[in-house]
PDB file of N, CA and C in Angstrom:
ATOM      1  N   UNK A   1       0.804  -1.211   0.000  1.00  0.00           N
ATOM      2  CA  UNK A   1       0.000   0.000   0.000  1.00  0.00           C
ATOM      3  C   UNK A   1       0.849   1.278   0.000  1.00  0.00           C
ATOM      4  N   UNK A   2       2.244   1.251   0.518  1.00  0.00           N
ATOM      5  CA  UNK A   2       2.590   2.595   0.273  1.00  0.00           C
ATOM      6  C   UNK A   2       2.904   2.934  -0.887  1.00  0.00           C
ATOM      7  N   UNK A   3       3.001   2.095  -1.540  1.00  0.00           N
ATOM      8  CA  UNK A   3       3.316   2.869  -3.486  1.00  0.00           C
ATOM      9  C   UNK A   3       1.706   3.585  -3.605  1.00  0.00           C
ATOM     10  N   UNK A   4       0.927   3.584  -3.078  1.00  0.00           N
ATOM     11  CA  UNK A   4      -0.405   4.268  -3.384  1.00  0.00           C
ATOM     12  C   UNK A   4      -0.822   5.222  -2.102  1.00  0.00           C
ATOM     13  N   UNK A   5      -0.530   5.097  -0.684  1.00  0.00           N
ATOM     14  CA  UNK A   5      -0.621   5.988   0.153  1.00  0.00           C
ATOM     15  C   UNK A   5       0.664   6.484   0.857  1.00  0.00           C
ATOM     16  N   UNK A   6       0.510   7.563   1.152  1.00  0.00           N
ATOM     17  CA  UNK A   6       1.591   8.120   1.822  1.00  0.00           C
ATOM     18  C   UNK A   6       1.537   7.514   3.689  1.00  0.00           C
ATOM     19  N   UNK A   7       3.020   6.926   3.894  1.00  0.00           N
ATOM     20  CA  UNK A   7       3.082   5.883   4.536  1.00  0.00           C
ATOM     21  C   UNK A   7       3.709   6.945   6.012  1.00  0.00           C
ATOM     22  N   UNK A   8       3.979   6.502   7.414  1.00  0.00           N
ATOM     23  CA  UNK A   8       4.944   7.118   8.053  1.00  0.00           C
ATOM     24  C   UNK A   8       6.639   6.833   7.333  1.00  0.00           C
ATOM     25  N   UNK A   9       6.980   6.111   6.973  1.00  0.00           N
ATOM     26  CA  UNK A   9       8.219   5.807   5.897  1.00  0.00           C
ATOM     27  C   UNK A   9       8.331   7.271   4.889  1.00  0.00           C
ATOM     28  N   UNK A  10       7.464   7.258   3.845  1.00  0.00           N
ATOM     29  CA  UNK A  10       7.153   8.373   2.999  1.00  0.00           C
ATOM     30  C   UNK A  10       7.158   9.602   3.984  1.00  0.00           C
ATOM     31  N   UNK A  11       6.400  10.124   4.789  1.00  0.00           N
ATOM     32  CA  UNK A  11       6.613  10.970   5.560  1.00  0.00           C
ATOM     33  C   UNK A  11       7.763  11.548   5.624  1.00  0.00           C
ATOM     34  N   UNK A  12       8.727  10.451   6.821  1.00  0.00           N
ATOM     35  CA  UNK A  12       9.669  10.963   7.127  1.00  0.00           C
ATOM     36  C   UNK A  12      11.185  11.189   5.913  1.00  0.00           C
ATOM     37  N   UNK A  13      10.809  10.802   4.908  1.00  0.00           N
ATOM     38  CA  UNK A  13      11.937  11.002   3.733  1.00  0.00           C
ATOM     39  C   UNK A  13      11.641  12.642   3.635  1.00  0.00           C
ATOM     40  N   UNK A  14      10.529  12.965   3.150  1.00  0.00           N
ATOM     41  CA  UNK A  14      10.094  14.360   3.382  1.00  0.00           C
ATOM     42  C   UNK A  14      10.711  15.438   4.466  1.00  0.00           C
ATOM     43  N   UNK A  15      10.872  14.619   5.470  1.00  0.00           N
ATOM     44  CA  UNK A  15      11.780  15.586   6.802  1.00  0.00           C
ATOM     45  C   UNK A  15      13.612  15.079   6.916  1.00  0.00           C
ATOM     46  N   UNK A  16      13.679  14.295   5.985  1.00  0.00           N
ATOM     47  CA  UNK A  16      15.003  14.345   6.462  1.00  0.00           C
ATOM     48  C   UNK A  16      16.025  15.226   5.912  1.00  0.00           C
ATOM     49  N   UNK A  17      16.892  15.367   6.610  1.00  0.00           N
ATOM     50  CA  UNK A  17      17.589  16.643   7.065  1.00  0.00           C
ATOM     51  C   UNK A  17      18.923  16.675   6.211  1.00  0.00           C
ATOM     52  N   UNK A  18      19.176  15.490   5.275  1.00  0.00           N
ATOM     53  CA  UNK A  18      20.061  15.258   4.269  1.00  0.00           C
ATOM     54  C   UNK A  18      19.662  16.061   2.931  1.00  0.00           C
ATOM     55  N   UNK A  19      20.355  17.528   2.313  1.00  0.00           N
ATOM     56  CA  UNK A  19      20.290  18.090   0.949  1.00  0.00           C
ATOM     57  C   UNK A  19      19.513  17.701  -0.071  1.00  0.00           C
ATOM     58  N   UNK A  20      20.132  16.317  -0.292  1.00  0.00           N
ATOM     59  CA  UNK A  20      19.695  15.378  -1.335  1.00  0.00           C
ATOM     60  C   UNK A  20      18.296  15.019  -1.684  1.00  0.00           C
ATOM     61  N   UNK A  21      17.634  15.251  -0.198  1.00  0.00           N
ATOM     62  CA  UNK A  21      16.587  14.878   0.085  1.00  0.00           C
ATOM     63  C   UNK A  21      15.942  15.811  -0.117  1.00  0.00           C
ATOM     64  N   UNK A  22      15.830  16.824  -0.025  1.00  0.00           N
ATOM     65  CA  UNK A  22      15.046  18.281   0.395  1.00  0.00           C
ATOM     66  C   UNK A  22      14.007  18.424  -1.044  1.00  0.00           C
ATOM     67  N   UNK A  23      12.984  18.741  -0.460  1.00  0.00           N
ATOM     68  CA  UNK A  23      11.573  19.396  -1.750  1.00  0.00           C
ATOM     69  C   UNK A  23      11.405  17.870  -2.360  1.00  0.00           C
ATOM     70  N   UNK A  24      11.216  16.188  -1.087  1.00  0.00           N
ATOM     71  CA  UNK A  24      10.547  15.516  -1.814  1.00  0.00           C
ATOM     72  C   UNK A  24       9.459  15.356  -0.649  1.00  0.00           C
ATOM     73  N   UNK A  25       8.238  14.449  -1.736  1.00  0.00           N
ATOM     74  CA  UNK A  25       7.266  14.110  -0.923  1.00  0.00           C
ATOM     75  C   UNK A  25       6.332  15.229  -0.006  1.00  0.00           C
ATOM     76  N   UNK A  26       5.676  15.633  -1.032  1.00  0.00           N
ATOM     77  CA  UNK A  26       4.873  16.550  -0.781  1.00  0.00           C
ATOM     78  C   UNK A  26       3.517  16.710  -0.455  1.00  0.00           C
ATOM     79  N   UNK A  27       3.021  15.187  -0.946  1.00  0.00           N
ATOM     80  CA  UNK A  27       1.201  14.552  -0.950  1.00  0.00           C
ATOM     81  C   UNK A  27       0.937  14.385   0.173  1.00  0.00           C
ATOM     82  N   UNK A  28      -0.037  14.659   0.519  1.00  0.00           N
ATOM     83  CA  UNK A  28      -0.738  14.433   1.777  1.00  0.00           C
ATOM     84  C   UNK A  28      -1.492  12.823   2.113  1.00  0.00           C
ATOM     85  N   UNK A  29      -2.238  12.316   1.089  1.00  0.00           N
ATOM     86  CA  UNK A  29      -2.831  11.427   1.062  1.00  0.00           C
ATOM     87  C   UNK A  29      -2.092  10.257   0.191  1.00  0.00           C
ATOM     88  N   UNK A  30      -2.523  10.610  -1.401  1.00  0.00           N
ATOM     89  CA  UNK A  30      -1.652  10.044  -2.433  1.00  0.00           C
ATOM     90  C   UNK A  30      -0.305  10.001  -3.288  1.00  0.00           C
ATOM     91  N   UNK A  31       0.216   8.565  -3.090  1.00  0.00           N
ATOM     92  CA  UNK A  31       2.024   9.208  -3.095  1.00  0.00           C
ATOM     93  C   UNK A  31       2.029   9.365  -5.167  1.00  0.00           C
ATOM     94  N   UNK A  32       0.908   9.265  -6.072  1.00  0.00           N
ATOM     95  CA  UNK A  32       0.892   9.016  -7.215  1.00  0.00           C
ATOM     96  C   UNK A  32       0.591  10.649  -7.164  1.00  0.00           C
ATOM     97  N   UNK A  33       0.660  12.148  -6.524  1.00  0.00           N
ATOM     98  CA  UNK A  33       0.546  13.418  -6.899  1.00  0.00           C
ATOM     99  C   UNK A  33       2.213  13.334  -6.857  1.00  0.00           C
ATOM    100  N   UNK A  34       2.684  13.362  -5.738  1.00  0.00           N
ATOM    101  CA  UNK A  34       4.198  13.398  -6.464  1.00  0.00           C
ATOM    102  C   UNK A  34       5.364  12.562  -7.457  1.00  0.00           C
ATOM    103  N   UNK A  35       4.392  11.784  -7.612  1.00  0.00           N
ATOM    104  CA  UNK A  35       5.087  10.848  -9.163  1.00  0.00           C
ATOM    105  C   UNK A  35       4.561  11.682 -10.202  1.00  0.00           C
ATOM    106  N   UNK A  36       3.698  12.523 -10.138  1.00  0.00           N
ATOM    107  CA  UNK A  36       3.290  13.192 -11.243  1.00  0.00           C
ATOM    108  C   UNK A  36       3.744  14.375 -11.372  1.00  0.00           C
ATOM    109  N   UNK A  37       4.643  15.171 -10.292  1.00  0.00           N
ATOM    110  CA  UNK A  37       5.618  16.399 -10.188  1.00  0.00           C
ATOM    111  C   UNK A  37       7.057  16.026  -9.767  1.00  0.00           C
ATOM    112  N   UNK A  38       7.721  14.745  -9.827  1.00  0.00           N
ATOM    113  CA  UNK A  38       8.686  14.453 -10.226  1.00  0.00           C
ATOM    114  C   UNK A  38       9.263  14.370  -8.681  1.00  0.00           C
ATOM    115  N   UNK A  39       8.454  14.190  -7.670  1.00  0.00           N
ATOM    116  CA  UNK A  39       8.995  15.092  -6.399  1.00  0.00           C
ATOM    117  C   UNK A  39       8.719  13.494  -5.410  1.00  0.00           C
ATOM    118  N   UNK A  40       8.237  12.681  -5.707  1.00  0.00           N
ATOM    119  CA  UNK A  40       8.413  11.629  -5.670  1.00  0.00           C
ATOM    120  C   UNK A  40       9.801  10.670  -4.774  1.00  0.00           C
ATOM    121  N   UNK A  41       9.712  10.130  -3.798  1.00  0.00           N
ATOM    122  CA  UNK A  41      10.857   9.565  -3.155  1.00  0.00           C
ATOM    123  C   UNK A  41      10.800   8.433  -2.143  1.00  0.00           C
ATOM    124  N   UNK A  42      11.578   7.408  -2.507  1.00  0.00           N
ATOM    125  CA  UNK A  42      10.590   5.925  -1.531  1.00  0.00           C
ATOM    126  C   UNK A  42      11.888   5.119  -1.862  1.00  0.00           C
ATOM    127  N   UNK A  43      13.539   5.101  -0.883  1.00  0.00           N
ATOM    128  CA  UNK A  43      13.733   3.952  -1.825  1.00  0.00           C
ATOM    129  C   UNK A  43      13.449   2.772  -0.892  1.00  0.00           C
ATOM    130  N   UNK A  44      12.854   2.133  -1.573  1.00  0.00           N
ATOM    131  CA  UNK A  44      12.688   1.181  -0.785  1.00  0.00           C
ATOM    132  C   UNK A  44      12.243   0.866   0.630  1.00  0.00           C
ATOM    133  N   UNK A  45      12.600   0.018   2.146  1.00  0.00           N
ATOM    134  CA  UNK A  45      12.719  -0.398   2.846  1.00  0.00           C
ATOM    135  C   UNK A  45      13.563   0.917   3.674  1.00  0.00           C
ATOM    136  N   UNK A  46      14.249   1.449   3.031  1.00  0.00           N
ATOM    137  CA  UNK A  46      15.504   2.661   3.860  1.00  0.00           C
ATOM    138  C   UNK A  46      14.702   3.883   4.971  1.00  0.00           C
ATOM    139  N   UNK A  47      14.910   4.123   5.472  1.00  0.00           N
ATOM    140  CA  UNK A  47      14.417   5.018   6.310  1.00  0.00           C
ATOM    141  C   UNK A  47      15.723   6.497   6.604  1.00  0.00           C
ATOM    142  N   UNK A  48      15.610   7.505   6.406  1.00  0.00           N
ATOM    143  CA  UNK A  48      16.110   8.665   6.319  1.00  0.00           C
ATOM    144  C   UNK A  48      17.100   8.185   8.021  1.00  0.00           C
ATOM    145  N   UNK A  49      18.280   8.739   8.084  1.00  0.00           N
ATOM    146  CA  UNK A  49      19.314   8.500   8.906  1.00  0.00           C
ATOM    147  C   UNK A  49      18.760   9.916  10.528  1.00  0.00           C
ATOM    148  N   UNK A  50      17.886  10.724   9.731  1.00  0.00           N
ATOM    149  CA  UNK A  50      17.662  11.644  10.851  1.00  0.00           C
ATOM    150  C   UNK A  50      16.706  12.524   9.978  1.00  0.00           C
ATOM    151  N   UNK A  51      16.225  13.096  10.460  1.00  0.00           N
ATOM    152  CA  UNK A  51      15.570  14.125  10.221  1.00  0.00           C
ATOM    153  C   UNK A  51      15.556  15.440  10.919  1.00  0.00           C
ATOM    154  N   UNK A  52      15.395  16.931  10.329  1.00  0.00           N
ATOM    155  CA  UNK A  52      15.410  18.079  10.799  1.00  0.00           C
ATOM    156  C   UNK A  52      15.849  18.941   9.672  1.00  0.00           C
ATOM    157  N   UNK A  53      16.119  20.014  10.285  1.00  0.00           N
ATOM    158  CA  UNK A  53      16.700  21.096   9.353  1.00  0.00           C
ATOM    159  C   UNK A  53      17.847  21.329   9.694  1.00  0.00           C
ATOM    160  N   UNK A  54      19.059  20.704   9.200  1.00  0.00           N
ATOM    161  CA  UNK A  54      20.309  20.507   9.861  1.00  0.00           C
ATOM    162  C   UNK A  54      21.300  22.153  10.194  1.00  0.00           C
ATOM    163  N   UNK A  55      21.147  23.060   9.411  1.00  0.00           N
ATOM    164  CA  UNK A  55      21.663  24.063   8.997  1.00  0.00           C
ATOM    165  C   UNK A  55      21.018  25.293   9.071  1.00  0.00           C
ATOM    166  N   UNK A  56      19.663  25.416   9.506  1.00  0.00           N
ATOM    167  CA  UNK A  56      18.799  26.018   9.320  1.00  0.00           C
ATOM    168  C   UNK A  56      18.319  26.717  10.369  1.00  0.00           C
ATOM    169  N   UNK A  57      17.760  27.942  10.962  1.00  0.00           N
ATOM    170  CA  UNK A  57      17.197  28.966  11.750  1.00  0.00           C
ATOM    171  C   UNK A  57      16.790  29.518  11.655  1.00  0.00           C
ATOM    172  N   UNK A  58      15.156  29.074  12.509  1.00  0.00           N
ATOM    173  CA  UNK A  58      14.031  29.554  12.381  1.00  0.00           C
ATOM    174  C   UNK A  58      14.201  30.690  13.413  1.00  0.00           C
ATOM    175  N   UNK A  59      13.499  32.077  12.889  1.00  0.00           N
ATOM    176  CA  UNK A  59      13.468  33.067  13.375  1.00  0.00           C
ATOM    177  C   UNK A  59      12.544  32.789  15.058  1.00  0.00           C
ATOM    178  N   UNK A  60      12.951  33.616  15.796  1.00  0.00           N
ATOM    179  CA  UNK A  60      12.462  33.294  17.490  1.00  0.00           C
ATOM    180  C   UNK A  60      10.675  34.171  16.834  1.00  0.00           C
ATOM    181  N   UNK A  61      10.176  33.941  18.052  1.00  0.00           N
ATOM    182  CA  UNK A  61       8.672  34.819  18.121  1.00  0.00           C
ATOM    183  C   UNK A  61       7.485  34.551  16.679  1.00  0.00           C
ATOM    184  N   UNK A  62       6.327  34.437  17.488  1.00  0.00           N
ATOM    185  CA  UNK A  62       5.366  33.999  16.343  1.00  0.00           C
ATOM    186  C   UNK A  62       4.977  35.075  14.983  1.00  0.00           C
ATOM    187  N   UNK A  63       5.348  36.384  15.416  1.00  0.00           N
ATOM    188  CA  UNK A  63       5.416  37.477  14.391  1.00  0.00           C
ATOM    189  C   UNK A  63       6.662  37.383  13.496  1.00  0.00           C
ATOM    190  N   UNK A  64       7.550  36.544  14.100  1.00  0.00           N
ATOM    191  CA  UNK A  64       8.627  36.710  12.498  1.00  0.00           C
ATOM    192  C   UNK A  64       8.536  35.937  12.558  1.00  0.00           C
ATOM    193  N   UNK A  65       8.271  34.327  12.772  1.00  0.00           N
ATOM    194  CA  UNK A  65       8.333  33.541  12.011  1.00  0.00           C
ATOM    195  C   UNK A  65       7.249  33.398  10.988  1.00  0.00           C
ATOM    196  N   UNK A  66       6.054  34.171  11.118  1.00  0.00           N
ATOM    197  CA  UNK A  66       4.874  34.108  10.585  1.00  0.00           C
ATOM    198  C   UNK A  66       5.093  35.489   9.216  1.00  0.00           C
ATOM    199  N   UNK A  67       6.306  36.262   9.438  1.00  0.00           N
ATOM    200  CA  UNK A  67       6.716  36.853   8.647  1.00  0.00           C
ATOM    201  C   UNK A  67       7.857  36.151   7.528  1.00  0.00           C
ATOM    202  N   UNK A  68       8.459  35.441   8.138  1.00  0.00           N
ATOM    203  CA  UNK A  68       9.658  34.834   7.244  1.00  0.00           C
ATOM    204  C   UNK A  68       9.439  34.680   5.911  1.00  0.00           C
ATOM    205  N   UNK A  69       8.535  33.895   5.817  1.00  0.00           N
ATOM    206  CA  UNK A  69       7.968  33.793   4.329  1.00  0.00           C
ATOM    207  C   UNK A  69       8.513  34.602   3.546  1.00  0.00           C
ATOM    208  N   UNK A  70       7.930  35.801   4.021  1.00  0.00           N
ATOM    209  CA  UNK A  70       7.842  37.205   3.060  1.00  0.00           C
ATOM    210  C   UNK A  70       8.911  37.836   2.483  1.00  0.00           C
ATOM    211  N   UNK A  71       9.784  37.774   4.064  1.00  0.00           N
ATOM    212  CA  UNK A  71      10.631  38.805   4.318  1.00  0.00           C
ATOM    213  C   UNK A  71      12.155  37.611   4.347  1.00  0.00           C
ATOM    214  N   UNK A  72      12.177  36.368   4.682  1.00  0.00           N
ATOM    215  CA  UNK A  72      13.444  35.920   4.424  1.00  0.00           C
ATOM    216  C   UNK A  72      14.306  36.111   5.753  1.00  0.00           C
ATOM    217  N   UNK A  73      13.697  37.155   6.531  1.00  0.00           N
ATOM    218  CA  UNK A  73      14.870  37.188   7.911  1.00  0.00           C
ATOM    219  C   UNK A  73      14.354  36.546   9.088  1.00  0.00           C
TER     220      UNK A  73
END
């Protein structure tokens, strides 16, 4: 079933914190929307080594982070 639903497996490829990985697995329900935007990622049995945003800092307070988007800082 996970070649057709998005699995906790599928999920977490989506969060892991490895480059390589980044901007896959984007479907909420069905994993056949991101076979159809190329964004697609499952190998197999493997499970992502960690997950997070390894490099990354999220702005403190709910007003800039709710700004970041926009503004990038």
């Amino acid at each position: 079933l996970k070649y057709i639903f998005v699995t906790p497996q599928y999920h977490h490829w989506h969060h892991s914190d490895d480059p390589a990985h980044y901007d896959k697995n984007f479907a909420i329900h069905f994993t056949f929307i991101d076979r159809m935007f190329g964004t697609h990622y499952l190998p197999g049995d493997e499970w992502p080594e960690s997950t997070g945003l390894s490099d990354y800092k999220m702005p403190k307070g709910y007003i800039r982070q709710f700004l970041h988007p926009f503004t990038g800082k």
